[in-house]
N, C-alpha and C. Protein backbone atom coordinates (compact mmCIF):
# COMPACT_ATOMS: atom_id res chain seq x y z
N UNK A 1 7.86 0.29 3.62
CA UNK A 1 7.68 1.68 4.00
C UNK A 1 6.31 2.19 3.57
N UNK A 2 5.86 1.36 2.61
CA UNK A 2 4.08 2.28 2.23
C UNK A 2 3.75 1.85 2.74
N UNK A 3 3.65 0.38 3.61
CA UNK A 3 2.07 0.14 4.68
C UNK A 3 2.42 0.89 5.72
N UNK A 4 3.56 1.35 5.95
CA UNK A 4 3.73 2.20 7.21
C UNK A 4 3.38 3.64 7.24
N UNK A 5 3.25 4.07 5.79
CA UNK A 5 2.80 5.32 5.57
C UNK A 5 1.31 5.71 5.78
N UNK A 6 1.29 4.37 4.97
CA UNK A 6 -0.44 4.64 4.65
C UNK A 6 -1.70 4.28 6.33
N UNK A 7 -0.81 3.15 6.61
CA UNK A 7 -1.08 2.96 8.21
C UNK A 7 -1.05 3.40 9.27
N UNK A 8 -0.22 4.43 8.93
CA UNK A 8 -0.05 5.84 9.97
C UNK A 8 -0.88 7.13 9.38
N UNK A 9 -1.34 7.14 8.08
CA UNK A 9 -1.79 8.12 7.54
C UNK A 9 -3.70 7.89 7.75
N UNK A 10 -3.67 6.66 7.87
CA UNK A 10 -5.10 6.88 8.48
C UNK A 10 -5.84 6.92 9.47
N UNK A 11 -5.44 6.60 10.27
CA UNK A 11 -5.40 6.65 11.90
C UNK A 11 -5.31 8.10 12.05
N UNK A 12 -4.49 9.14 11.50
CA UNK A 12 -4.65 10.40 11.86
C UNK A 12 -6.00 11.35 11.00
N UNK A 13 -6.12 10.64 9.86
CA UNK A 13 -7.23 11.31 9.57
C UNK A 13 -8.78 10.69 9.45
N UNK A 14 -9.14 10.07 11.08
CA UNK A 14 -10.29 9.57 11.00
C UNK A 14 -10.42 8.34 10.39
N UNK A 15 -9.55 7.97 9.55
CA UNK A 15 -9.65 6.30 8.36
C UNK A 15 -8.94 4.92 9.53
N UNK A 16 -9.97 4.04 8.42
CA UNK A 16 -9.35 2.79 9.51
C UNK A 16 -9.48 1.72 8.02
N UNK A 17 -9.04 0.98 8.22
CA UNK A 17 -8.28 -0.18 7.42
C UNK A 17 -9.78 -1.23 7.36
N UNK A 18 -10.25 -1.54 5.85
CA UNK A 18 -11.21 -2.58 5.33
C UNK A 18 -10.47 -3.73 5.46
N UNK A 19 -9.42 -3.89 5.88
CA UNK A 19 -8.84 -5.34 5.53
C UNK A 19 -8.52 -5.97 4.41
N UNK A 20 -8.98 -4.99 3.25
CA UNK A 20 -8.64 -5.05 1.71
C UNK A 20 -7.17 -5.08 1.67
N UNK A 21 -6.17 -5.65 0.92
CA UNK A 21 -4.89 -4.96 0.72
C UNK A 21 -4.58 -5.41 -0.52
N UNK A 22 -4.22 -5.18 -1.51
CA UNK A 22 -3.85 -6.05 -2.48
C UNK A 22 -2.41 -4.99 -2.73
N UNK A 23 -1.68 -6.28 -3.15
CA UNK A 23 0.10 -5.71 -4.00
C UNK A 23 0.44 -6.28 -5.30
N UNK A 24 0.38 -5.67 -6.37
CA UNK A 24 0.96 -6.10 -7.06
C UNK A 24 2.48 -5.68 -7.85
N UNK A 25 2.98 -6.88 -8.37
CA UNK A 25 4.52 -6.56 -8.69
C UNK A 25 4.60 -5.95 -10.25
N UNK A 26 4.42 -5.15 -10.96
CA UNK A 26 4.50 -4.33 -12.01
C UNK A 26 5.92 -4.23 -12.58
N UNK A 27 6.87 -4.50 -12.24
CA UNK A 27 8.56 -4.57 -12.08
C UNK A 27 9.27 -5.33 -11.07
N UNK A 28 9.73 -6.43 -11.15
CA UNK A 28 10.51 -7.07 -10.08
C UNK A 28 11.37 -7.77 -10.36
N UNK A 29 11.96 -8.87 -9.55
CA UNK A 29 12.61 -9.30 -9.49
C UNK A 29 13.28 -10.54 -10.56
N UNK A 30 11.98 -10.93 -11.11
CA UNK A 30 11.69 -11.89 -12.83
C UNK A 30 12.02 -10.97 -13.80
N UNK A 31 11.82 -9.43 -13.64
CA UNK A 31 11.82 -8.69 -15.03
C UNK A 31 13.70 -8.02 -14.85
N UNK A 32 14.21 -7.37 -13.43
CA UNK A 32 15.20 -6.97 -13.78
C UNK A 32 16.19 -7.57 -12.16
N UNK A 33 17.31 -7.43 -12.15
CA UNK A 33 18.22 -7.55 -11.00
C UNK A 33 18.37 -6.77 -10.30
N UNK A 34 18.18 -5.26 -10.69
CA UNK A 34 18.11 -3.74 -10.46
C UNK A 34 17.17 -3.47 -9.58
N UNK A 35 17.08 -3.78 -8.06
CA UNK A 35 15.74 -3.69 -7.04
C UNK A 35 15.45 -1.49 -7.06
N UNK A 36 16.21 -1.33 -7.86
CA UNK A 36 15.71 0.48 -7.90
C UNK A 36 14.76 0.85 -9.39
N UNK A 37 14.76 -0.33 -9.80
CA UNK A 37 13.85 -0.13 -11.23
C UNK A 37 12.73 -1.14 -10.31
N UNK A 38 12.43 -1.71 -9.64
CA UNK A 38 11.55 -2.19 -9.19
C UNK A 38 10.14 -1.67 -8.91
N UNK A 39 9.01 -1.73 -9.21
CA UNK A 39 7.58 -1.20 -9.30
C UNK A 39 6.22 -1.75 -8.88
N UNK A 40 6.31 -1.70 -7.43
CA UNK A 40 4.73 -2.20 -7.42
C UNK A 40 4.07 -1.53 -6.61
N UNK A 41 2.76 -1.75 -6.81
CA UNK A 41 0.89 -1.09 -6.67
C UNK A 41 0.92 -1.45 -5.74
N UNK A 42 0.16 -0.57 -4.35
CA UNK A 42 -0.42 -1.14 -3.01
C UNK A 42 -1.81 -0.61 -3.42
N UNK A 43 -2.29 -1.54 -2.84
CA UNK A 43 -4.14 -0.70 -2.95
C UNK A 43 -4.31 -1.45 -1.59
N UNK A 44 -4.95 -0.10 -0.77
CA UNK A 44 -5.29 -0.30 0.72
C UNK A 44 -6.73 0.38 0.51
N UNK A 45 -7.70 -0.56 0.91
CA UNK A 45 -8.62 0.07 0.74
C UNK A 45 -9.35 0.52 2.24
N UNK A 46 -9.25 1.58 2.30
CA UNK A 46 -9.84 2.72 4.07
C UNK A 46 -10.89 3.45 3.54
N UNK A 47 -12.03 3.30 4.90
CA UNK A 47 -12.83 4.22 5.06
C UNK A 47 -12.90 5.02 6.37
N UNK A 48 -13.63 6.14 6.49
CA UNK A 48 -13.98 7.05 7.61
C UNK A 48 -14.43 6.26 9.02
N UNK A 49 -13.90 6.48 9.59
CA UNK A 49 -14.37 5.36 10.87
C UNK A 49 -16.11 5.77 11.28
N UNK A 50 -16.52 6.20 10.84
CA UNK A 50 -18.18 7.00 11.44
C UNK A 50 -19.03 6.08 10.15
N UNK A 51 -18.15 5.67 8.79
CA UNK A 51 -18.78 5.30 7.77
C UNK A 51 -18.93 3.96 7.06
């Protein structure tokens, strides 16, 4: 659901996608069984399409 956010969120404001993406897992599936305590980082890195 966040690349879909963030992938829809820039397209409307002028941003377009570096091709950067990194995810990391901060809480998962090694640390608990509980996928609602689960925690990880998206870093999408967008710039201004003119820039």
């Amino acid at each position: 659901m966040t690349y879909g956010a963030v992938g829809s969120f820039a397209p409307r404001n002028d941003l377009h996608s570096q091709d950067l993406v990194a995810q990391v897992c901060l809480v998962g599936p090694r640390d608990t069984d509980r996928p609602e305590r689960w925690r990880v980082l998206v870093a999408w890195l967008i710039a201004p399409k003119n820039g």
